[in-house]
PDB file of N, CA and C in Angstrom:
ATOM      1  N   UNK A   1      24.977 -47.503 -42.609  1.00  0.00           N
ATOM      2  CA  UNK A   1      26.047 -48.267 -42.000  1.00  0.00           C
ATOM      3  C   UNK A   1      26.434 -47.588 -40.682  1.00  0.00           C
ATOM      4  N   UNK A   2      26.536 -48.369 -39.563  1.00  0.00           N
ATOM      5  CA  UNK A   2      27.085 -48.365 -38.482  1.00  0.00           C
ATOM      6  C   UNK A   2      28.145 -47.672 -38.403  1.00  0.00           C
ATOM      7  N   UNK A   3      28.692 -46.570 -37.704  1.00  0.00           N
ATOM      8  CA  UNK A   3      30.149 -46.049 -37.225  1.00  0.00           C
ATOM      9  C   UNK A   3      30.853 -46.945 -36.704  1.00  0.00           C
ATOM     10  N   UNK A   4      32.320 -46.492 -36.642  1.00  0.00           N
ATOM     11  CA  UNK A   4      33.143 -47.462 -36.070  1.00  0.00           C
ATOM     12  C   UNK A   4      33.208 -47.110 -34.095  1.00  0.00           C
ATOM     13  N   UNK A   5      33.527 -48.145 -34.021  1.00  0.00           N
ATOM     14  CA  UNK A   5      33.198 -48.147 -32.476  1.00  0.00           C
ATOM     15  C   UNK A   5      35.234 -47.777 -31.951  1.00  0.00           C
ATOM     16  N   UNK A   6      34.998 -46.249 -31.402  1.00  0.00           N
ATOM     17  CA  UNK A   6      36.275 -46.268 -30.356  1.00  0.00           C
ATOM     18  C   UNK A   6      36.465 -45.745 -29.001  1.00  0.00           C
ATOM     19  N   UNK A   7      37.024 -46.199 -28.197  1.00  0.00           N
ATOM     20  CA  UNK A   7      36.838 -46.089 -26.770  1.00  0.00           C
ATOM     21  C   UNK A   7      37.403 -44.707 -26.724  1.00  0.00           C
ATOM     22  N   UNK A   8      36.780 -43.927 -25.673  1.00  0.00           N
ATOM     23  CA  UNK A   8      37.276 -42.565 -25.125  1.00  0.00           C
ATOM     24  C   UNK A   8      38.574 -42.806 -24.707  1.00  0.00           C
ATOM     25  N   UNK A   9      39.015 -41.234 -24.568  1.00  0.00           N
ATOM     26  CA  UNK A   9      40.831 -41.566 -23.499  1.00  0.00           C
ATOM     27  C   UNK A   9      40.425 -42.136 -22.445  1.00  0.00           C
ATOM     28  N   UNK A  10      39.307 -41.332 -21.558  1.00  0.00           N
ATOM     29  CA  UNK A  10      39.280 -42.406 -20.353  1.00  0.00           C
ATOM     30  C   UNK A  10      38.911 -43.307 -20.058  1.00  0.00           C
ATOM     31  N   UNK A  11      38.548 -44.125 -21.243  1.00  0.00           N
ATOM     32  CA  UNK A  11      37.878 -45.445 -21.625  1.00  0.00           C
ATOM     33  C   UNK A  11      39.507 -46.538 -21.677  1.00  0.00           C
ATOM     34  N   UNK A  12      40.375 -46.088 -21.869  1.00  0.00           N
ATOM     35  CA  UNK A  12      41.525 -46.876 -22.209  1.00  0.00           C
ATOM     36  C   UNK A  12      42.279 -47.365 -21.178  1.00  0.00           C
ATOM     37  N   UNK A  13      41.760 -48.826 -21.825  1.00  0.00           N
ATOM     38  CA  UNK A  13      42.721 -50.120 -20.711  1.00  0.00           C
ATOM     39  C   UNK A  13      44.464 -50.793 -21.164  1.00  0.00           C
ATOM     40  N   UNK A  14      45.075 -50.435 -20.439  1.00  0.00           N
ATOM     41  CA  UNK A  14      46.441 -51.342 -20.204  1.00  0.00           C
ATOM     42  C   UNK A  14      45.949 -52.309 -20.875  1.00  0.00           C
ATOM     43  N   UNK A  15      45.123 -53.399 -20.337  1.00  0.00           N
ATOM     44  CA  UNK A  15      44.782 -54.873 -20.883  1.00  0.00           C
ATOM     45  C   UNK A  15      44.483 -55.000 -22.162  1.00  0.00           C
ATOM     46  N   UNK A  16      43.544 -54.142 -22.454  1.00  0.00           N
ATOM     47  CA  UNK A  16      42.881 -53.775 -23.989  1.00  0.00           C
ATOM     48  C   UNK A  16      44.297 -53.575 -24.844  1.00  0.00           C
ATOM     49  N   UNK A  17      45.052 -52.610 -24.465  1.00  0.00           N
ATOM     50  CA  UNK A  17      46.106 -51.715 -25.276  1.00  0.00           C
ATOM     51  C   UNK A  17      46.932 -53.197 -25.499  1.00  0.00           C
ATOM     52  N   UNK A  18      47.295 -53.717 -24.856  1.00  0.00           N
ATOM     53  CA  UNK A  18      48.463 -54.345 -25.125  1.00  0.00           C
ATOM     54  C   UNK A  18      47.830 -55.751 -25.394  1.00  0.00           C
ATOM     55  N   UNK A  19      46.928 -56.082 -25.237  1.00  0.00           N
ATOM     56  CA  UNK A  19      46.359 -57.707 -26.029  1.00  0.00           C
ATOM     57  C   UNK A  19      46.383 -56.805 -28.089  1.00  0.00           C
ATOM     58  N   UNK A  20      45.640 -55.616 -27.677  1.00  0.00           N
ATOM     59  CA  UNK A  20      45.926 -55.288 -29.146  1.00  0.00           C
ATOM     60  C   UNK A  20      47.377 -55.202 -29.695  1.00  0.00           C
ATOM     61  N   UNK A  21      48.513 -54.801 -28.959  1.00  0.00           N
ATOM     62  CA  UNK A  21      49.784 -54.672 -29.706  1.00  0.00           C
ATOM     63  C   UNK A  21      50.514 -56.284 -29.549  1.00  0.00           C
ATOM     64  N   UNK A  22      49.948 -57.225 -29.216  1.00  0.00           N
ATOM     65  CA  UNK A  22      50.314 -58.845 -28.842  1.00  0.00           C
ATOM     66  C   UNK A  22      50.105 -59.636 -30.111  1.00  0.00           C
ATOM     67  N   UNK A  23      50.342 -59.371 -30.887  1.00  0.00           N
ATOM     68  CA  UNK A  23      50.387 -60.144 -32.445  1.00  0.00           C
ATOM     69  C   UNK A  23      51.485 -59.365 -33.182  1.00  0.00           C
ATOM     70  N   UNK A  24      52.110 -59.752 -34.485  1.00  0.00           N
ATOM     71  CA  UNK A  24      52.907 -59.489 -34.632  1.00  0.00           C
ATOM     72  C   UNK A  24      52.632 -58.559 -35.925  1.00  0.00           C
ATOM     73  N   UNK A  25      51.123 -59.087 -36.755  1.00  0.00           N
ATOM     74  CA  UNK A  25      50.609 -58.534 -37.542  1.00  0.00           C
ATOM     75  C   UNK A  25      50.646 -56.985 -36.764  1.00  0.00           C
ATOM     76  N   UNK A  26      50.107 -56.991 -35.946  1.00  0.00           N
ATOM     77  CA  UNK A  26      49.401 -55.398 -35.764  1.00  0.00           C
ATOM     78  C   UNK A  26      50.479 -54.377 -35.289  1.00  0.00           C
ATOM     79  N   UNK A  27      51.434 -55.124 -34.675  1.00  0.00           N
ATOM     80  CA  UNK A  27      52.669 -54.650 -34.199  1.00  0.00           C
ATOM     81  C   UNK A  27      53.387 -54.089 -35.934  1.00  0.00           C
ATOM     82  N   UNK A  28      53.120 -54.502 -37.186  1.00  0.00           N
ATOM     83  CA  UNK A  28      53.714 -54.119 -37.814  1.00  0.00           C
ATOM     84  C   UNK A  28      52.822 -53.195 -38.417  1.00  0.00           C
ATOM     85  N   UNK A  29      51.349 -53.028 -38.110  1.00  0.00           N
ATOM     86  CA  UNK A  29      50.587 -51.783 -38.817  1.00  0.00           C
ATOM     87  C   UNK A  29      51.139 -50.621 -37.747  1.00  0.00           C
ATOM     88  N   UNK A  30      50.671 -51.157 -36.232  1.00  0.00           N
ATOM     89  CA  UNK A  30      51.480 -49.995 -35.588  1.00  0.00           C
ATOM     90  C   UNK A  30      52.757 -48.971 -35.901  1.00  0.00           C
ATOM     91  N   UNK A  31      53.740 -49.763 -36.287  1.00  0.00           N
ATOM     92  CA  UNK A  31      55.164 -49.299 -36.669  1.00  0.00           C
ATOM     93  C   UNK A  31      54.501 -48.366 -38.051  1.00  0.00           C
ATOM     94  N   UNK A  32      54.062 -48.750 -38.897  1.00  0.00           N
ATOM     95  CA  UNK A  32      54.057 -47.903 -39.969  1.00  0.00           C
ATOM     96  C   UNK A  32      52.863 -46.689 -40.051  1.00  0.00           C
ATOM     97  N   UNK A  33      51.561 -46.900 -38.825  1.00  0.00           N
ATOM     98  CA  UNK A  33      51.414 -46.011 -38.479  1.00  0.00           C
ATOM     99  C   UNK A  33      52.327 -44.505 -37.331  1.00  0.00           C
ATOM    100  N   UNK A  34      53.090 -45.118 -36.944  1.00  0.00           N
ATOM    101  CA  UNK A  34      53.908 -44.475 -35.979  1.00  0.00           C
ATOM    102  C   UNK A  34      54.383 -43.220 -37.432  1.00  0.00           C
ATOM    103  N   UNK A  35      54.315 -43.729 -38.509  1.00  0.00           N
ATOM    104  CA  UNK A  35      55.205 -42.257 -39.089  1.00  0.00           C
ATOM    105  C   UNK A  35      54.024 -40.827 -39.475  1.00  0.00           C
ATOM    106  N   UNK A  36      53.109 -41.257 -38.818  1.00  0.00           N
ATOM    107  CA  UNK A  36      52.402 -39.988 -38.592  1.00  0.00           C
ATOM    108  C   UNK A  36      51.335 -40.047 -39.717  1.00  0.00           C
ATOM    109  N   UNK A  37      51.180 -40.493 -40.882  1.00  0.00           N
ATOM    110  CA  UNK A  37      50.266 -40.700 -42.297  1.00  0.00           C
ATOM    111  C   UNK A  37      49.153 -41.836 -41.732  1.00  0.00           C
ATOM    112  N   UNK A  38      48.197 -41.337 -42.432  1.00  0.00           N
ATOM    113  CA  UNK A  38      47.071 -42.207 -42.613  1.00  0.00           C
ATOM    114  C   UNK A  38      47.086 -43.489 -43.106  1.00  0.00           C
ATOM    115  N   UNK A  39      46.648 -44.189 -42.722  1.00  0.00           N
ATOM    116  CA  UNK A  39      46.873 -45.213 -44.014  1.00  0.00           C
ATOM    117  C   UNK A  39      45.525 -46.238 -44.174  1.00  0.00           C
ATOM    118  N   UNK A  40      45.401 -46.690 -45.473  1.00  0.00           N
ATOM    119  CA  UNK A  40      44.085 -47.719 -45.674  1.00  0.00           C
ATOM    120  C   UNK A  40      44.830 -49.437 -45.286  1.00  0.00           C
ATOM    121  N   UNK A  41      43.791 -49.965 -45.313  1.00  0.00           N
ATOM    122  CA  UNK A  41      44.184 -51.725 -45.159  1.00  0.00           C
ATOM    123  C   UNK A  41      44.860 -52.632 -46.157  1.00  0.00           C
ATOM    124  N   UNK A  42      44.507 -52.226 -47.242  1.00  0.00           N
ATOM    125  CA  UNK A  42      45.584 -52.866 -48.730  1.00  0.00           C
ATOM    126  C   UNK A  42      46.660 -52.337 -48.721  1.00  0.00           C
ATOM    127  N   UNK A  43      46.747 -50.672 -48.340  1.00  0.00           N
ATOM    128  CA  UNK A  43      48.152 -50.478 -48.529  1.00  0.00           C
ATOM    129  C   UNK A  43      49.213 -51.022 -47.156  1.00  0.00           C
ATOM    130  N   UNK A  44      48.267 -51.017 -46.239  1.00  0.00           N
ATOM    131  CA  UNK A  44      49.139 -51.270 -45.005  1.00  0.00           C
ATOM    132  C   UNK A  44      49.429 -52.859 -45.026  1.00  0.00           C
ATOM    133  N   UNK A  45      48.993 -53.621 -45.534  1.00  0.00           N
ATOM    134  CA  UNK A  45      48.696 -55.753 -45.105  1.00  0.00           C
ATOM    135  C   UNK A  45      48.001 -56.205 -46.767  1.00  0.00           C
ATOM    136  N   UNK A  46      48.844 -55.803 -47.974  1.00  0.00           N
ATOM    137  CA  UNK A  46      48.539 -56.460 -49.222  1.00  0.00           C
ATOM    138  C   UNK A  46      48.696 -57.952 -49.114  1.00  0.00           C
ATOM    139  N   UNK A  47      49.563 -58.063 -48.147  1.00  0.00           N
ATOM    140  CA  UNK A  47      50.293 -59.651 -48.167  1.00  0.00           C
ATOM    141  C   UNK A  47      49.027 -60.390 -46.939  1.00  0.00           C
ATOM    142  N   UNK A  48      48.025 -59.602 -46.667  1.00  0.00           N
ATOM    143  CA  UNK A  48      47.126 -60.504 -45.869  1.00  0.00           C
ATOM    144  C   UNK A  48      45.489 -60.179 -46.319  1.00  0.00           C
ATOM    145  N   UNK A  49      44.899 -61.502 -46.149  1.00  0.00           N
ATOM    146  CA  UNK A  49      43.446 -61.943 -46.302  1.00  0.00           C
ATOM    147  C   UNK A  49      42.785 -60.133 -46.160  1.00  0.00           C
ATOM    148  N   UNK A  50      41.391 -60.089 -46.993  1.00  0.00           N
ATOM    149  CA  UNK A  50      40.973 -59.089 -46.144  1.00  0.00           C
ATOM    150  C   UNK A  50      40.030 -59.570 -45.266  1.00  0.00           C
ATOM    151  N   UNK A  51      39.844 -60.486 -44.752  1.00  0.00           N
ATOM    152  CA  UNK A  51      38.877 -60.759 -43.615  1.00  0.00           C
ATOM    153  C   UNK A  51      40.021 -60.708 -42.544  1.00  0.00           C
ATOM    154  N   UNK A  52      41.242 -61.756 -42.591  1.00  0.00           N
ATOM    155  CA  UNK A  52      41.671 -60.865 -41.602  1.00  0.00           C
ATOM    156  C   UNK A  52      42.507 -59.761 -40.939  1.00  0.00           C
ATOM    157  N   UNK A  53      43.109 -59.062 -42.425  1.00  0.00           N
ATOM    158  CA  UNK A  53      43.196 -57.305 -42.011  1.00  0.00           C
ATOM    159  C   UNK A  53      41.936 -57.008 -41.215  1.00  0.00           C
ATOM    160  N   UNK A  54      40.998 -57.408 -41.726  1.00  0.00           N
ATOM    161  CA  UNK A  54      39.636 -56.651 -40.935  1.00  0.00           C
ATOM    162  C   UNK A  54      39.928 -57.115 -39.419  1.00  0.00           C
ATOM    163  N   UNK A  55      39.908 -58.053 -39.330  1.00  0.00           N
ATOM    164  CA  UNK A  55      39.997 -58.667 -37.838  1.00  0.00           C
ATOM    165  C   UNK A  55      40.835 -57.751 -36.739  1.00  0.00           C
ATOM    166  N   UNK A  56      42.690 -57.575 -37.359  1.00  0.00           N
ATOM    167  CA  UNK A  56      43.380 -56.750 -36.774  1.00  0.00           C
ATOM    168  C   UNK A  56      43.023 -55.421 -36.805  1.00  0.00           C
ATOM    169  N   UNK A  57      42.416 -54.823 -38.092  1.00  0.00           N
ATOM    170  CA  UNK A  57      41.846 -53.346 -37.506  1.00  0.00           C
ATOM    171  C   UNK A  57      41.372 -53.026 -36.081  1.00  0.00           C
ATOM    172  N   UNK A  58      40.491 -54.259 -36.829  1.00  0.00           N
ATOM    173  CA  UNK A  58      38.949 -54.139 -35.486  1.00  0.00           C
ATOM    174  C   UNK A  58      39.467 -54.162 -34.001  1.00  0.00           C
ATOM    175  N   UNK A  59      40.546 -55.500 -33.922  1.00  0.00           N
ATOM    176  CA  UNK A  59      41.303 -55.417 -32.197  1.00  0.00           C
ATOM    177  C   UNK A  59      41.849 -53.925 -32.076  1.00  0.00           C
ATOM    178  N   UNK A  60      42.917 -53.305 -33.033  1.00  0.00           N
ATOM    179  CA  UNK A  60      43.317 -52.267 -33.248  1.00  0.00           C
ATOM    180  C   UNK A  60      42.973 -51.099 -32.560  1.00  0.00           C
ATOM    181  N   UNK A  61      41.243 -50.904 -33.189  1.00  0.00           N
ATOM    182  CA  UNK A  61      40.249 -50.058 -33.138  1.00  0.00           C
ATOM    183  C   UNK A  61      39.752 -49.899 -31.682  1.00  0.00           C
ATOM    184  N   UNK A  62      39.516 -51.114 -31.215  1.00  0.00           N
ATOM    185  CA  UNK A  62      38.668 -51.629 -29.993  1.00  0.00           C
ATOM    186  C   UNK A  62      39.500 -51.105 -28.749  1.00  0.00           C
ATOM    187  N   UNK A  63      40.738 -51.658 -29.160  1.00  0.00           N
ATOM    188  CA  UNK A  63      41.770 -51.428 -28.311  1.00  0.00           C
ATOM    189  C   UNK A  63      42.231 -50.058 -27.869  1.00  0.00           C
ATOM    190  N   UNK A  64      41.912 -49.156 -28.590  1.00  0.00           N
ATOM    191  CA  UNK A  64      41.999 -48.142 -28.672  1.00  0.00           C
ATOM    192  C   UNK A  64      43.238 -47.632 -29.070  1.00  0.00           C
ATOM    193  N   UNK A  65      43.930 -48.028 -29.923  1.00  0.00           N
ATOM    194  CA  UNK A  65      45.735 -48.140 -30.519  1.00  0.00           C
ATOM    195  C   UNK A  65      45.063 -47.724 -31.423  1.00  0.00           C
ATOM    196  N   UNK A  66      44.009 -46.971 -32.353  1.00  0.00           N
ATOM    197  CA  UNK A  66      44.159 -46.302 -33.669  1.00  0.00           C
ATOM    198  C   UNK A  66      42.332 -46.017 -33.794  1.00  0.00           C
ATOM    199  N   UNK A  67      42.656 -44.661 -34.718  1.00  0.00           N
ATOM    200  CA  UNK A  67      41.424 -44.200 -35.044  1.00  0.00           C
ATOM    201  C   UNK A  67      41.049 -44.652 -36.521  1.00  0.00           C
ATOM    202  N   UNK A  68      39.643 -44.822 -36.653  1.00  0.00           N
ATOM    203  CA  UNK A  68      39.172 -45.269 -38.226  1.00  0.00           C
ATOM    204  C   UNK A  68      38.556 -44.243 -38.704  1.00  0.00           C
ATOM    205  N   UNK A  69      38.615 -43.731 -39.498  1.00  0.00           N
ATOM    206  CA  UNK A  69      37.052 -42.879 -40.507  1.00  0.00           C
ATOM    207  C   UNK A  69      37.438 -43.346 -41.605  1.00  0.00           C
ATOM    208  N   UNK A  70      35.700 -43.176 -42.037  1.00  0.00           N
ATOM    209  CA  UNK A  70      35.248 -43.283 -43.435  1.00  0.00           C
ATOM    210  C   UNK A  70      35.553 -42.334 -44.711  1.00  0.00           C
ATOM    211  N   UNK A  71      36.211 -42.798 -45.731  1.00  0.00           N
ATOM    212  CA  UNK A  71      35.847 -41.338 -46.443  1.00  0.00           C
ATOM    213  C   UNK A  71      35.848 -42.566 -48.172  1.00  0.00           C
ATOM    214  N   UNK A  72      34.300 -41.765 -48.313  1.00  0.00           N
ATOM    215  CA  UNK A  72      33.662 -43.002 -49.221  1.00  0.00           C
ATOM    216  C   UNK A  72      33.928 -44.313 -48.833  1.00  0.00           C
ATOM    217  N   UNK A  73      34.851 -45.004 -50.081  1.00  0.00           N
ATOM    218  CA  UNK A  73      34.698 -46.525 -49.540  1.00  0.00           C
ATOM    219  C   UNK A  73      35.925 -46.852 -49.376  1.00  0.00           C
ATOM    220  N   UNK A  74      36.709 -46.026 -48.579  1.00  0.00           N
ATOM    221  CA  UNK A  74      38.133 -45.910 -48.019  1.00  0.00           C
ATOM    222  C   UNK A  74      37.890 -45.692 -46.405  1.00  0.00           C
ATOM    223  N   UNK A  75      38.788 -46.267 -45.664  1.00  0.00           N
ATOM    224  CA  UNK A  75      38.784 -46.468 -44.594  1.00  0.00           C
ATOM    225  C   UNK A  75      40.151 -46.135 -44.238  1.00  0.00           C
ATOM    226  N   UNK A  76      40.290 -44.762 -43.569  1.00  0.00           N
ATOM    227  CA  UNK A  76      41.634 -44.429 -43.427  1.00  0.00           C
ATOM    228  C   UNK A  76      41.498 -44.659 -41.810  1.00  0.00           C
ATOM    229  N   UNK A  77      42.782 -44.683 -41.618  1.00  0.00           N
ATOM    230  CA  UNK A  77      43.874 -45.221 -39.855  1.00  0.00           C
ATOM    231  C   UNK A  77      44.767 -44.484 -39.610  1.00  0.00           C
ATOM    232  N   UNK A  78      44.533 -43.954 -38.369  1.00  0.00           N
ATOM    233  CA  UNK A  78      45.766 -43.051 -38.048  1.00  0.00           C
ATOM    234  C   UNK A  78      45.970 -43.590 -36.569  1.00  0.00           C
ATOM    235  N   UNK A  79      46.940 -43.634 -35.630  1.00  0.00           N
ATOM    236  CA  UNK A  79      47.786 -43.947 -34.640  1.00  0.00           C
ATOM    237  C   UNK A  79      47.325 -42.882 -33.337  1.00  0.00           C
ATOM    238  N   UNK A  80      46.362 -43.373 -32.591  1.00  0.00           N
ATOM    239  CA  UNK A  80      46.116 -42.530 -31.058  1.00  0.00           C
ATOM    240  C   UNK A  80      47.107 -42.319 -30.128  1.00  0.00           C
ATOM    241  N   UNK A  81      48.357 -41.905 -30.983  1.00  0.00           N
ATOM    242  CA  UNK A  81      49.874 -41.456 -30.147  1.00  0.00           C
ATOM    243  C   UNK A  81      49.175 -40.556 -28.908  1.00  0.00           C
ATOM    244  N   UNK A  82      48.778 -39.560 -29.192  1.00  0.00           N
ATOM    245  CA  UNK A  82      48.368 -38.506 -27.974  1.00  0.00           C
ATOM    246  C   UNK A  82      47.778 -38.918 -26.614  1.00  0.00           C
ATOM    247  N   UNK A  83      46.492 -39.697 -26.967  1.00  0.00           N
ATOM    248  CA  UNK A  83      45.956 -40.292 -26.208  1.00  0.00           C
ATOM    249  C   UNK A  83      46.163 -40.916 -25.744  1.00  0.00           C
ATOM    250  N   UNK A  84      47.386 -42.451 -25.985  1.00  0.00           N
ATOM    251  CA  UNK A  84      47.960 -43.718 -25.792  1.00  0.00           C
ATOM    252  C   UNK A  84      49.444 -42.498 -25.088  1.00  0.00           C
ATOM    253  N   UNK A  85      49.643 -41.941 -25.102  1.00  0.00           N
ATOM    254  CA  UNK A  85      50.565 -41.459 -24.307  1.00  0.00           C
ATOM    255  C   UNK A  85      50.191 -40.759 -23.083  1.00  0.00           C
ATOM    256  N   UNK A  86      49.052 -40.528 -22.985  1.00  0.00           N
ATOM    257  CA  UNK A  86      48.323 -39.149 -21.951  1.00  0.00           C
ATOM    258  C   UNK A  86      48.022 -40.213 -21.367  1.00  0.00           C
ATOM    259  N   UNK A  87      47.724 -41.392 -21.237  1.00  0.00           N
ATOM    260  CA  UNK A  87      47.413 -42.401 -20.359  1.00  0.00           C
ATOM    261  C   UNK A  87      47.932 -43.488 -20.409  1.00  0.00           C
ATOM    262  N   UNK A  88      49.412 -43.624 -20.877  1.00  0.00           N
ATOM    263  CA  UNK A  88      49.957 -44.447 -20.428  1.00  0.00           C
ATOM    264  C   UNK A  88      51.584 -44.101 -20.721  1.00  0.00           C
ATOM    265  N   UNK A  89      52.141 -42.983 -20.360  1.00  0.00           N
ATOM    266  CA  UNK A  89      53.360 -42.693 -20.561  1.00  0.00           C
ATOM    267  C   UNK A  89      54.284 -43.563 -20.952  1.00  0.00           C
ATOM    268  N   UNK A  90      55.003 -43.289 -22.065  1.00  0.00           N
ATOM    269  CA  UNK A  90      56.387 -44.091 -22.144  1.00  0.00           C
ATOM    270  C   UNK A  90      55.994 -45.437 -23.043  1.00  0.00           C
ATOM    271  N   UNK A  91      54.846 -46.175 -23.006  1.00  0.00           N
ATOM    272  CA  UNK A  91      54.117 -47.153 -23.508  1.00  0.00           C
ATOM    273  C   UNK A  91      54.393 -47.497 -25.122  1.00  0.00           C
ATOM    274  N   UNK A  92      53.735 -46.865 -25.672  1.00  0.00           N
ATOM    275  CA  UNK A  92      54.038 -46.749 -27.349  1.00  0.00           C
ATOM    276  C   UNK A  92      55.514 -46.349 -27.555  1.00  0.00           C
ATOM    277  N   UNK A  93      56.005 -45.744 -27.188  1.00  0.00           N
ATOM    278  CA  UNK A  93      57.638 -45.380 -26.935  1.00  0.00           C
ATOM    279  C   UNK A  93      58.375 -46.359 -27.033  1.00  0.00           C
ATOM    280  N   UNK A  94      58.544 -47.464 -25.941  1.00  0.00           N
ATOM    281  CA  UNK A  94      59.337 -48.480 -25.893  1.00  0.00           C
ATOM    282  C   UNK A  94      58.550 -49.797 -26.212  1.00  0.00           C
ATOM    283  N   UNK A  95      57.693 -49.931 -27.191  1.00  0.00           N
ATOM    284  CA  UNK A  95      56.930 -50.928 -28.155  1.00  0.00           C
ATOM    285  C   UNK A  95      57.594 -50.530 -29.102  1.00  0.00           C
ATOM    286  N   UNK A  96      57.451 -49.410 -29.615  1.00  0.00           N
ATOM    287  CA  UNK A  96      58.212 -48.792 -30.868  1.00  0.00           C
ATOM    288  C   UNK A  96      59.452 -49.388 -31.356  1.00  0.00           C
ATOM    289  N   UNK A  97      60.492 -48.765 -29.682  1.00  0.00           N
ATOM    290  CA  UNK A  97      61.697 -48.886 -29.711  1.00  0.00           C
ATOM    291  C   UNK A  97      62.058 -50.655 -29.882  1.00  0.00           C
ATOM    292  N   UNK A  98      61.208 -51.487 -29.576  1.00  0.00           N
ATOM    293  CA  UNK A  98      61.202 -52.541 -29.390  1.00  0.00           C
ATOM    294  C   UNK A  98      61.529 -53.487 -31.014  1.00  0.00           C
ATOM    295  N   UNK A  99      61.286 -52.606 -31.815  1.00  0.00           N
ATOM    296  CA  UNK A  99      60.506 -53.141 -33.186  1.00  0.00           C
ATOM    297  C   UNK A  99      61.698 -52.944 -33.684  1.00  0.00           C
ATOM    298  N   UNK A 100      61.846 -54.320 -34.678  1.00  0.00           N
ATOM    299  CA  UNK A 100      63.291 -54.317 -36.243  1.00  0.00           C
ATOM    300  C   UNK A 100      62.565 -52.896 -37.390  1.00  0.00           C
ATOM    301  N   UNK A 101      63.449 -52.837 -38.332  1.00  0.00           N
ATOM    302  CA  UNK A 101      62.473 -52.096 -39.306  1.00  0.00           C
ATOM    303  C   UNK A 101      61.097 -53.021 -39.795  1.00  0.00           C
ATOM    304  N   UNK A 102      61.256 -54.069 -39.794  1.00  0.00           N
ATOM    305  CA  UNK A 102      60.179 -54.716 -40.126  1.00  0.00           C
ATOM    306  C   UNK A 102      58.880 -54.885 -39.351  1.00  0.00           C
ATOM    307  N   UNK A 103      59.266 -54.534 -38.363  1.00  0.00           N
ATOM    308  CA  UNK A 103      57.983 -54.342 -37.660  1.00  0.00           C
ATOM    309  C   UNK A 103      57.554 -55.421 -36.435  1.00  0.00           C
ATOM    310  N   UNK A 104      58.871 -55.994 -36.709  1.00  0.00           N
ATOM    311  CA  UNK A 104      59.012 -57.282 -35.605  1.00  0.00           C
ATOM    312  C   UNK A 104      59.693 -57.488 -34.572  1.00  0.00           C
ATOM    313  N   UNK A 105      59.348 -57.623 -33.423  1.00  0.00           N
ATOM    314  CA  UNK A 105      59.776 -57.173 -32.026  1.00  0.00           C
ATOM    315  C   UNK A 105      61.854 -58.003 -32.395  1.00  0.00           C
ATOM    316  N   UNK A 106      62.768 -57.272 -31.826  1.00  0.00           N
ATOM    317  CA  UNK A 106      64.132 -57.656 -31.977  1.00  0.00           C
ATOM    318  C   UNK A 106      64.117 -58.472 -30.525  1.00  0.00           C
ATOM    319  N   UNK A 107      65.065 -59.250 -30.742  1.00  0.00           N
ATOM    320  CA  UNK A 107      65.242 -60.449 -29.845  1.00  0.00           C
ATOM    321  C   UNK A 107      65.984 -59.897 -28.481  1.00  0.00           C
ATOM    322  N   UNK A 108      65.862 -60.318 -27.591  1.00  0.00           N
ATOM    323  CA  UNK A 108      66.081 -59.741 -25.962  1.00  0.00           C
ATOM    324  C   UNK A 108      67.012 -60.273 -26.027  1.00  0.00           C
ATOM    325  N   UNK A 109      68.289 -59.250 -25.496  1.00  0.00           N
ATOM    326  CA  UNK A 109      69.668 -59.538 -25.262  1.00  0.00           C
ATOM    327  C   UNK A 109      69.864 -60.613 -24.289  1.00  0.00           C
ATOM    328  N   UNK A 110      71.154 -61.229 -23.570  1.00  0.00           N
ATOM    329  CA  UNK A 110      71.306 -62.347 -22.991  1.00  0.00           C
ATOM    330  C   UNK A 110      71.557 -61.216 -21.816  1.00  0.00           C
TER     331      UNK A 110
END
């Protein structure tokens, strides 16, 4: 089996980064990766398909907003805070800040 495909730091696009955090699904794996733990795809999106958890990984992945490895037939995810900050300051910060506890962007004041 094929490795998972992830872009270098200096591989990482603005455009990429943020079409990946532009759904609301992934915006809520983001948030619960933000607390620093690994996490697999059932525990993170029980309440969604696994074809398309797979889908949001994969933008996820591509995007370069999170790392994948294998370990057996577990697929753990952790959050490219370091990297997503070293090239794009402040970015993940105020996405974060952006988010209800639920993981869903809060509504823009008047």
């Amino acid at each position: 089996m094929k490795g998972f495909v992830h872009p270098g730091r200096e591989d990482l696009r603005i455009d990429s980064v943020l079409e990946a955090l532009a759904n609301p699904i992934r915006l809520r794996i983001v948030k619960r990766l933000a607390g620093g733990e690994e996490l697999t795809c059932s525990t993170t999106l029980p309440d969604v398909s696994p074809s398309t958890a797979s889908h949001h990984w994969r933008v996820l992945r591509e995007g370069g907003v999170l790392w994948a490895r294998r370990e057996g037939r577990i697929i753990l995810h952790t959050l490219r805070r370091e990297d997503l900050d070293a090239r794009f300051p402040g970015l993940l910060d105020s996405v974060l800040a952006a988010l209800d506890d639920s993981g869903s962007l809060t509504p823009a004041l008047p």
